[in-house]
C-alpha atoms as a PDB file:
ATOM      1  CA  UNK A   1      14.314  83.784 162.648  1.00  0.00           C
ATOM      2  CA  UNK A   2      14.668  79.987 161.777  1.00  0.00           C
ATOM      3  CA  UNK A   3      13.628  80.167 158.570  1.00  0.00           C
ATOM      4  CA  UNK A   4      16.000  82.932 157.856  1.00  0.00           C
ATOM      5  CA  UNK A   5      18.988  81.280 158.843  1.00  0.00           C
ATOM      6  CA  UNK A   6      18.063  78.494 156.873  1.00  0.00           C
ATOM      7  CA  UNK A   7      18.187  80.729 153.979  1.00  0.00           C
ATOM      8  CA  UNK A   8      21.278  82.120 154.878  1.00  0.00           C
ATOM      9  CA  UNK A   9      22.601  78.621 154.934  1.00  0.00           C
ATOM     10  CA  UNK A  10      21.178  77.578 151.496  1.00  0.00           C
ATOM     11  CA  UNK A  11      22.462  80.794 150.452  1.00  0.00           C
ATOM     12  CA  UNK A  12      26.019  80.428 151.484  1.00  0.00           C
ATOM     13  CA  UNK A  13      26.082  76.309 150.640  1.00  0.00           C
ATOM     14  CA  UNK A  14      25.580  77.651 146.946  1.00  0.00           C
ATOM     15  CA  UNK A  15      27.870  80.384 146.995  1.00  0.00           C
ATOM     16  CA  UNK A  16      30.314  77.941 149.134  1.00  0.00           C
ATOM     17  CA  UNK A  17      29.957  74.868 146.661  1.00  0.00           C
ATOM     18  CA  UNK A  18      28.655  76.231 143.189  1.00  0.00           C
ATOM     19  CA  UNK A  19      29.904  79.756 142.684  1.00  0.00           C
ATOM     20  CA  UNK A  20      33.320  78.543 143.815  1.00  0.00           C
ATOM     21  CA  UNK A  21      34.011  76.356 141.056  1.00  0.00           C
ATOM     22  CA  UNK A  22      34.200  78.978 138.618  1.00  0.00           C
ATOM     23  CA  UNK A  23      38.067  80.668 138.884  1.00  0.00           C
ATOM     24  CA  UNK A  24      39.469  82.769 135.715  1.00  0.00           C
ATOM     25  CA  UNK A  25      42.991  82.378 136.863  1.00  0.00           C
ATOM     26  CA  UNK A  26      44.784  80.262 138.789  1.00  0.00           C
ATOM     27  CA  UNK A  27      48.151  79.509 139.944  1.00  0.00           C
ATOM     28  CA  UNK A  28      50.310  77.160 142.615  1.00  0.00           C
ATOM     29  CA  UNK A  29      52.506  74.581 142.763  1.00  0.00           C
ATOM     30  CA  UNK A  30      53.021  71.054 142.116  1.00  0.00           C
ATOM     31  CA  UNK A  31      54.478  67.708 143.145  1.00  0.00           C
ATOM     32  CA  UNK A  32      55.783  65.395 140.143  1.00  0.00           C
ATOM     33  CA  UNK A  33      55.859  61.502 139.953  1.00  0.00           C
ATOM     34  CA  UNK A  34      57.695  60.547 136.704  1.00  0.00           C
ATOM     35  CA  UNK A  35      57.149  56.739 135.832  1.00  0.00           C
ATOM     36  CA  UNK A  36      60.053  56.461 133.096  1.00  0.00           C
ATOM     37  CA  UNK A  37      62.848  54.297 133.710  1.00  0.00           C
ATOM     38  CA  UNK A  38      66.458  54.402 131.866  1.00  0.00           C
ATOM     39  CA  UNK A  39      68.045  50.809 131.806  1.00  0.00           C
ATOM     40  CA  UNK A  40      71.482  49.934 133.289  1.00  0.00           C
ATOM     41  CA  UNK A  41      74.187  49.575 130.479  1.00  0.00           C
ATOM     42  CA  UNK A  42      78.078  48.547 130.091  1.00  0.00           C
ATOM     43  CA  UNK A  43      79.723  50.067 126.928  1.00  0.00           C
ATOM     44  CA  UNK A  44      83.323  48.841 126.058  1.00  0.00           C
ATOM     45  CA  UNK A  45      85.909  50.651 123.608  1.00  0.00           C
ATOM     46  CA  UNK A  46      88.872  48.162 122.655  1.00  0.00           C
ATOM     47  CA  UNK A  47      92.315  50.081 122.460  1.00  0.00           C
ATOM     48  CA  UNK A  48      95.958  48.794 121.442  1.00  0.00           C
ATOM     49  CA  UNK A  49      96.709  48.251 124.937  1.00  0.00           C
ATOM     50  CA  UNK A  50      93.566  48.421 127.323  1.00  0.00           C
ATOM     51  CA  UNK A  51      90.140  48.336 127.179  1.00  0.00           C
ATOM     52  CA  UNK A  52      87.998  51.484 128.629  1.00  0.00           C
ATOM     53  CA  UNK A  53      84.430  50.330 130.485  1.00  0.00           C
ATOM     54  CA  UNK A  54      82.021  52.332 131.446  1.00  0.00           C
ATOM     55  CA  UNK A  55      78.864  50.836 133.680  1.00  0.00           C
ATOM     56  CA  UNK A  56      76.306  52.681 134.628  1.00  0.00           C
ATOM     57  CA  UNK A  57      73.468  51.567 137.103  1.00  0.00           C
ATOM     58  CA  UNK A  58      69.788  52.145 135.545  1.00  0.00           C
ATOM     59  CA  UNK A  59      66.540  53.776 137.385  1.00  0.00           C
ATOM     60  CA  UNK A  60      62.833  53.731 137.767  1.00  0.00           C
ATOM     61  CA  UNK A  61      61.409  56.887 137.442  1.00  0.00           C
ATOM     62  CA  UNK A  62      61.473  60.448 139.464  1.00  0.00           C
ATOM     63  CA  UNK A  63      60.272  62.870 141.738  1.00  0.00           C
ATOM     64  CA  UNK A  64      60.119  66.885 141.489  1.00  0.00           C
ATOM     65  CA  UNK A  65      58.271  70.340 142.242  1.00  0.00           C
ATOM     66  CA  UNK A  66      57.014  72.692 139.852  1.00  0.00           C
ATOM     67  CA  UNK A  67      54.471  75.389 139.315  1.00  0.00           C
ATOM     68  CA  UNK A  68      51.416  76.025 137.492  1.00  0.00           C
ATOM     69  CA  UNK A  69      49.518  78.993 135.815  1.00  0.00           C
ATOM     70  CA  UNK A  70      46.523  78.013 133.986  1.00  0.00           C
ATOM     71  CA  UNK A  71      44.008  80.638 132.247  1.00  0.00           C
ATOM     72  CA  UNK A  72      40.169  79.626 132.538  1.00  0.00           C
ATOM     73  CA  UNK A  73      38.252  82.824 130.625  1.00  0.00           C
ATOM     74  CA  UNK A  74      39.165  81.442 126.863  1.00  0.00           C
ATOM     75  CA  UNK A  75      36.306  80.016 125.064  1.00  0.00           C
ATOM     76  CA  UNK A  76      35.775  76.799 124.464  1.00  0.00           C
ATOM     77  CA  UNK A  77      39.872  75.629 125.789  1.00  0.00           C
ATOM     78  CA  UNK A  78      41.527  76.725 128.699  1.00  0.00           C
ATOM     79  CA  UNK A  79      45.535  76.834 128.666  1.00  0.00           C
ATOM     80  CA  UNK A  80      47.628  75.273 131.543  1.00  0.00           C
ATOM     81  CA  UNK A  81      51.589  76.086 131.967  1.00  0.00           C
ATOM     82  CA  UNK A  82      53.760  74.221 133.959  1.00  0.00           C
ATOM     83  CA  UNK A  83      57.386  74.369 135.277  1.00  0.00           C
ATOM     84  CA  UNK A  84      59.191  71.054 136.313  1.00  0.00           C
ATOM     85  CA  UNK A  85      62.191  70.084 137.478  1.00  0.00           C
ATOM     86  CA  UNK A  86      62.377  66.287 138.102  1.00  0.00           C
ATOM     87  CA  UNK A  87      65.593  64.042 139.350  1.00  0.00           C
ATOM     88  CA  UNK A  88      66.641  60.879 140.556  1.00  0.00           C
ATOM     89  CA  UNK A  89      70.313  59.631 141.429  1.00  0.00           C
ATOM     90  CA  UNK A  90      72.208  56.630 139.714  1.00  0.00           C
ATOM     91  CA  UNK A  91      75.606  55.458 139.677  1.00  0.00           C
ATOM     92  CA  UNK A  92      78.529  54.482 138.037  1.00  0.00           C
ATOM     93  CA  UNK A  93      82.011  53.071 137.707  1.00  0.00           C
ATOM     94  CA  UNK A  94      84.775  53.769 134.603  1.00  0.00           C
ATOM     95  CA  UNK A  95      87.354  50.909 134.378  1.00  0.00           C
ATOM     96  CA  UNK A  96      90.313  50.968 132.240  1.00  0.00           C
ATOM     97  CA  UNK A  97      91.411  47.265 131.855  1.00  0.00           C
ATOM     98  CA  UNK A  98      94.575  46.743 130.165  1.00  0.00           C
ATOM     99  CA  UNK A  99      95.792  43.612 128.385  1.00  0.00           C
ATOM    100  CA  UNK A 100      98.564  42.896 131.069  1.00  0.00           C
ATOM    101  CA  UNK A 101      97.916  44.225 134.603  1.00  0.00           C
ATOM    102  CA  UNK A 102      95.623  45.239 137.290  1.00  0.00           C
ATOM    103  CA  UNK A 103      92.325  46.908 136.298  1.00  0.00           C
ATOM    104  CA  UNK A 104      91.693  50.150 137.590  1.00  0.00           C
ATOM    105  CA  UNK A 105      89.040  52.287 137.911  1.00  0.00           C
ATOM    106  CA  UNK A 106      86.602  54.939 139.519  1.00  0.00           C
ATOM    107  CA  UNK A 107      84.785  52.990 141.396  1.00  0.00           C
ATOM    108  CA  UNK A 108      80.626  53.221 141.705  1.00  0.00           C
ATOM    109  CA  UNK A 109      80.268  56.677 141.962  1.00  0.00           C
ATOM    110  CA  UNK A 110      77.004  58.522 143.123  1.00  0.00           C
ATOM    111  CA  UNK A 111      75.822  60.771 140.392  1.00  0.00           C
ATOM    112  CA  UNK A 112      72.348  62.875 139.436  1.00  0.00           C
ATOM    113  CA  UNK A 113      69.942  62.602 136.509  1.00  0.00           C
ATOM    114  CA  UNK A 114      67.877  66.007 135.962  1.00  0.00           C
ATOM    115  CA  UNK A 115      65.366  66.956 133.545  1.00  0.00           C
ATOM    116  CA  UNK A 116      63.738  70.657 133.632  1.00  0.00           C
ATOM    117  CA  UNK A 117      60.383  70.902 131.611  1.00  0.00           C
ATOM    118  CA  UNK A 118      58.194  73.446 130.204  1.00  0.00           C
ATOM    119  CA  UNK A 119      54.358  72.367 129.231  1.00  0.00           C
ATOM    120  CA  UNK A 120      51.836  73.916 127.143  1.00  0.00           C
ATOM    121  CA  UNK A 121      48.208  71.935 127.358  1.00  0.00           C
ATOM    122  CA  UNK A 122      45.158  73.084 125.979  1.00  0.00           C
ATOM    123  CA  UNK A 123      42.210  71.243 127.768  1.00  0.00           C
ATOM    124  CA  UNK A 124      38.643  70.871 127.446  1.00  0.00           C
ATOM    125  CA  UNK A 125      36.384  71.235 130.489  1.00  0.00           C
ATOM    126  CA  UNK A 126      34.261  67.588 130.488  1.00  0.00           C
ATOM    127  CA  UNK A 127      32.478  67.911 133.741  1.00  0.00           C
ATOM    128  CA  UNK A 128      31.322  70.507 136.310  1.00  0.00           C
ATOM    129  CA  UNK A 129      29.668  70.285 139.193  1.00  0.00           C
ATOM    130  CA  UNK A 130      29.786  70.072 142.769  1.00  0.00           C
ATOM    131  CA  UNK A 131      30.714  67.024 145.634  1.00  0.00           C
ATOM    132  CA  UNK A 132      29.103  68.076 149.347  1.00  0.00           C
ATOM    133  CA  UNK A 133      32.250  69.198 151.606  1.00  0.00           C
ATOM    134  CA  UNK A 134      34.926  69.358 148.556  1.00  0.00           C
ATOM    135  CA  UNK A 135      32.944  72.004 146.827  1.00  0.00           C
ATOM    136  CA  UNK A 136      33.041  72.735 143.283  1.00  0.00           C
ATOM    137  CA  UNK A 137      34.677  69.815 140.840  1.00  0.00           C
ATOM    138  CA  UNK A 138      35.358  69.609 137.316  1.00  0.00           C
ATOM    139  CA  UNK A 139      37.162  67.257 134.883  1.00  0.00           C
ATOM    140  CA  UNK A 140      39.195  68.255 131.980  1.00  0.00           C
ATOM    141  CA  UNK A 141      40.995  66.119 129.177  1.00  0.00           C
ATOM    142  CA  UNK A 142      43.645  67.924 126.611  1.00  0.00           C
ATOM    143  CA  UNK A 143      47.262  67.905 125.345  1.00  0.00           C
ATOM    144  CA  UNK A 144      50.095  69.583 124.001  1.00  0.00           C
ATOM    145  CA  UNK A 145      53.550  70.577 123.627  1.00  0.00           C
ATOM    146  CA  UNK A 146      56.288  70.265 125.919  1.00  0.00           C
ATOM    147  CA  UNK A 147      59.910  71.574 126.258  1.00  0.00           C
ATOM    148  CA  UNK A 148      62.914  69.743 128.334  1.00  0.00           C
ATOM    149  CA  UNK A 149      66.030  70.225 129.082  1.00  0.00           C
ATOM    150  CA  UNK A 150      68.275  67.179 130.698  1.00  0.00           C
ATOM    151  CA  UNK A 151      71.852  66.178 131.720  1.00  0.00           C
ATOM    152  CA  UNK A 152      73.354  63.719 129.718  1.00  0.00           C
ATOM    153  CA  UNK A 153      74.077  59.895 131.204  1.00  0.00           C
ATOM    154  CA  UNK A 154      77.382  59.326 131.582  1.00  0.00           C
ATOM    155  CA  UNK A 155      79.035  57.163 128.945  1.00  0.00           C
ATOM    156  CA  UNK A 156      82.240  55.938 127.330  1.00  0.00           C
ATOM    157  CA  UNK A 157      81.660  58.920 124.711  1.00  0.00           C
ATOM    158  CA  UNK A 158      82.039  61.461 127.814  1.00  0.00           C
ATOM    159  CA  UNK A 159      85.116  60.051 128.718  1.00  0.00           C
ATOM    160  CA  UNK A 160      86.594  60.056 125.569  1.00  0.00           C
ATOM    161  CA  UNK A 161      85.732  64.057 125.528  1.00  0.00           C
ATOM    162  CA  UNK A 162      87.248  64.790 129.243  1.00  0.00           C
ATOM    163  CA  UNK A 163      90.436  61.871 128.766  1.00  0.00           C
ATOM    164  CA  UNK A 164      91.415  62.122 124.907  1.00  0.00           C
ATOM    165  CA  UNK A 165      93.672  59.479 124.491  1.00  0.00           C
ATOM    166  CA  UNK A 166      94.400  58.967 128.166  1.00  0.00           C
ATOM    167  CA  UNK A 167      91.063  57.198 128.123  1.00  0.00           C
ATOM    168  CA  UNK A 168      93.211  54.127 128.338  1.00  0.00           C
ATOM    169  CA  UNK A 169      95.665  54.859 131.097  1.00  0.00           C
ATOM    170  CA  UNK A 170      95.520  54.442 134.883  1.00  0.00           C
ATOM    171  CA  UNK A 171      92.019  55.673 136.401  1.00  0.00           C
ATOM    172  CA  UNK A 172      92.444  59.267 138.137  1.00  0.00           C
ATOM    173  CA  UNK A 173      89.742  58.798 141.010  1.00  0.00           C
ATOM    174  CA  UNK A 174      90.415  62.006 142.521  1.00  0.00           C
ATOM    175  CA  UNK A 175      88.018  64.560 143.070  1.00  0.00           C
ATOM    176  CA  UNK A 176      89.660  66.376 139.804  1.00  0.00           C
ATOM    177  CA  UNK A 177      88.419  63.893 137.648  1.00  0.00           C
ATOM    178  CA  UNK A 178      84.394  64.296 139.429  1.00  0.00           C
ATOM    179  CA  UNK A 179      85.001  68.057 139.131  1.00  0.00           C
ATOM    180  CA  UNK A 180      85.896  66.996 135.321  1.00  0.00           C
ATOM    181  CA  UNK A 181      82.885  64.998 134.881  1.00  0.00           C
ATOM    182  CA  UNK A 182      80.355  67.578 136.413  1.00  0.00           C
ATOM    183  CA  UNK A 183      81.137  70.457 133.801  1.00  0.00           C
ATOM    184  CA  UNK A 184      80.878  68.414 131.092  1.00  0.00           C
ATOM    185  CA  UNK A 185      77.197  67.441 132.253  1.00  0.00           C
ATOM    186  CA  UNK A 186      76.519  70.950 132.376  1.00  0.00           C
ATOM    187  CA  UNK A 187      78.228  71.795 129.488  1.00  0.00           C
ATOM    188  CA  UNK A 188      76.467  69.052 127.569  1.00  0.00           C
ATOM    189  CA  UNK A 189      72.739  69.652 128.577  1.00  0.00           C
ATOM    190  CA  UNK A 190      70.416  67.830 126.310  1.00  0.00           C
ATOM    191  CA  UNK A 191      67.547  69.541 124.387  1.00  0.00           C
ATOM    192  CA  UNK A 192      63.969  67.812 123.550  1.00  0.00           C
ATOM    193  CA  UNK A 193      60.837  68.632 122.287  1.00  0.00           C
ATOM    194  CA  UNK A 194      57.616  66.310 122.649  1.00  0.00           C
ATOM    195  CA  UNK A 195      53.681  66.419 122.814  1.00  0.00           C
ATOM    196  CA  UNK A 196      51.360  65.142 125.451  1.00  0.00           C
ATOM    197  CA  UNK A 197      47.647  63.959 127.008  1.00  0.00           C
ATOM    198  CA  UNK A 198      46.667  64.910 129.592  1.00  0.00           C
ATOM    199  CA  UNK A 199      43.409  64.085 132.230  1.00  0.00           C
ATOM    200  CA  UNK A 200      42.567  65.518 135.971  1.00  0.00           C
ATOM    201  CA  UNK A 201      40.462  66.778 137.968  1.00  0.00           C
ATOM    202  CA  UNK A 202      40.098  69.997 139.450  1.00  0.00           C
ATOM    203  CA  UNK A 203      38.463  70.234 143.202  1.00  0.00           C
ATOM    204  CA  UNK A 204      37.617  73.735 144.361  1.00  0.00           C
ATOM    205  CA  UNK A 205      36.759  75.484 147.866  1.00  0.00           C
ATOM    206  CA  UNK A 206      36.832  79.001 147.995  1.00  0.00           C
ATOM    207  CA  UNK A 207      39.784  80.346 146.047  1.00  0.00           C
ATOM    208  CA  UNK A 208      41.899  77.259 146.996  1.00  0.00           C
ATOM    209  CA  UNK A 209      42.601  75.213 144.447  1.00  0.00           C
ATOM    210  CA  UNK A 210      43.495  71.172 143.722  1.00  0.00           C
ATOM    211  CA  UNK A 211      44.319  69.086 140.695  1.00  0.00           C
ATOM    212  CA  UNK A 212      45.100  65.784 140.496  1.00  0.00           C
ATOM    213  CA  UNK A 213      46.117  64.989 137.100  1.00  0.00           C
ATOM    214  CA  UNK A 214      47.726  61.936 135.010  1.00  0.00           C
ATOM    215  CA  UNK A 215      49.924  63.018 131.626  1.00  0.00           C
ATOM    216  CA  UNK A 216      51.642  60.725 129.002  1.00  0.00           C
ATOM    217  CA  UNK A 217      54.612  62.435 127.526  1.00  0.00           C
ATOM    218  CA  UNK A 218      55.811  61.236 124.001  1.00  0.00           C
ATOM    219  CA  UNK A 219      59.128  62.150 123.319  1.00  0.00           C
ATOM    220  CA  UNK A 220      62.440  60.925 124.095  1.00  0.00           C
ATOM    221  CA  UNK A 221      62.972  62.845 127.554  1.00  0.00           C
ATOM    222  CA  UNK A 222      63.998  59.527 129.559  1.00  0.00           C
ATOM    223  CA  UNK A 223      67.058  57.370 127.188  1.00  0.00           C
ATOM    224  CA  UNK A 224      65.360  54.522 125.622  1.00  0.00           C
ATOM    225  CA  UNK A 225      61.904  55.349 125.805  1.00  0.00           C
ATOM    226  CA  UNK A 226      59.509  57.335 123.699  1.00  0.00           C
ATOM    227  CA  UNK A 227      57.172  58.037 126.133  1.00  0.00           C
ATOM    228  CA  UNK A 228      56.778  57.974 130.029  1.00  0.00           C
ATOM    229  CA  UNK A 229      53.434  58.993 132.403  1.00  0.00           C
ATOM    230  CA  UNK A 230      53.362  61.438 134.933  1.00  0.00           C
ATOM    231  CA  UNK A 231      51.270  61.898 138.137  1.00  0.00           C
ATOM    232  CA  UNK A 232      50.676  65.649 139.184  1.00  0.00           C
ATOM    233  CA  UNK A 233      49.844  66.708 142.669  1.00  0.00           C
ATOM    234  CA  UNK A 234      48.752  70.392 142.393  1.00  0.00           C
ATOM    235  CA  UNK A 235      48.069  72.792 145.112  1.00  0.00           C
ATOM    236  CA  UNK A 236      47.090  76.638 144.578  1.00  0.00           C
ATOM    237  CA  UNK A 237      44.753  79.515 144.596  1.00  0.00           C
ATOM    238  CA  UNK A 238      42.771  80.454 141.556  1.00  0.00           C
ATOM    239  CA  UNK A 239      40.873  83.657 141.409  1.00  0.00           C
END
């Protein structure tokens, strides 16, 4: 009787920590650390009378969810797809400063910074094995294409679309001019196209699924930057 449930242990251990590792689908979601940054900045435009300012506050990088789909039965690659949408707030203040006279102006305003992503990674299986209580592992390297979609920062050229001419008069500060400012974000969304790398590792119990995985983006997603990394946090099932 011992000795078989000693081999029903054995038995099970492999099934538990080997045959696990192997999943032909999988899908879940994700948690998103960006580590791009977009510098503050204070543009000026000189008129006859005034002089329009915009400053806008920088930031250091953002958080988001996503989810995940990846496809495990190709030969040789498998294919990953993930859905992001990653933020982080910022503010800033339009002055119109005339020659003669009292500045006015918005005041530091609260505003939003989103990006919404789409990428395609082929990777390469480098390891697989197993780890005692954390079941079957593997390690994968790859890259690809990616696909975003992001508000534009505000900026003196904004103004100039929503104010015209007025661009130089008294500040409205009412919530007419914020109600102003938000359709032209959405109005102006801003389209890029990049490729990545891309390494993780994959950690596997049952049909429960983990990734932990570290991507550099090159492309021109975050102002002033060609390229940013990105820590993933993934959580799923994979069958």
């Amino acid at each position: 009787m011992k000795l078989r449930n000693t081999a029903l242990i054995v038995l099970f251990s492999q099934f538990l920590f080997v045959g696990t590792a192997q999943a032909f689908v999988g899908f879940g979601l994700n948690i998103i650390q960006d580590q791009g940054s977009i510098s503050s900045s204070t543009e000026d435009k000189a008129g006859s009378l005034a002089t329009a300012r915009m400053i806008r506050e920088g930031f250091t990088g953002g958080v988001g969810i996503g989810g995940y789909l990846y496809l495990d039965f190709i030969p040789v690659i498998d294919l990953e797809l993930d859905f992001e949408a990653v933020g982080n707030t910022y503010k800033f203040n339009f002055q119109s400063i005339p020659t003669t006279g009292p500045t006015t102006e918005t005041g530091y305003v609260d505003f939003v910074w989103v990006r919404t992503s789409t990428y395609v990674t082929a990777r390469k299986e480098l390891f697989d094995g197993t780890i005692p209580i954390f079941g079957g592992v593997k390690l994968h390297a790859g890259g690809g294409l990616n696909f975003h979609k992001a508000f534009p920062l505000t900026s003196i050229t904004m103004m100039e679309t929503l104010l015209g001419s007025e661009i130089y008069d008294s500040i409205d500060n009412s919530s007419a001019m914020e109600d102003k400012i938000v359709d032209y974000i959405n109005d102006n969304v801003e389209s890029t196209t990049g490729i990545h790398l891309q390494a993780g590792v994959q950690l596997k119990l049952l049909f429960l699924d983990s990734f932990v995985n570290y991507r550099y983006t090159i492309g021109k997603t975050y102002e002033g930057s060609s390229g940013y990394g990105t820590l993933q946090i993934k959580m799923g099932i994979g069958f």
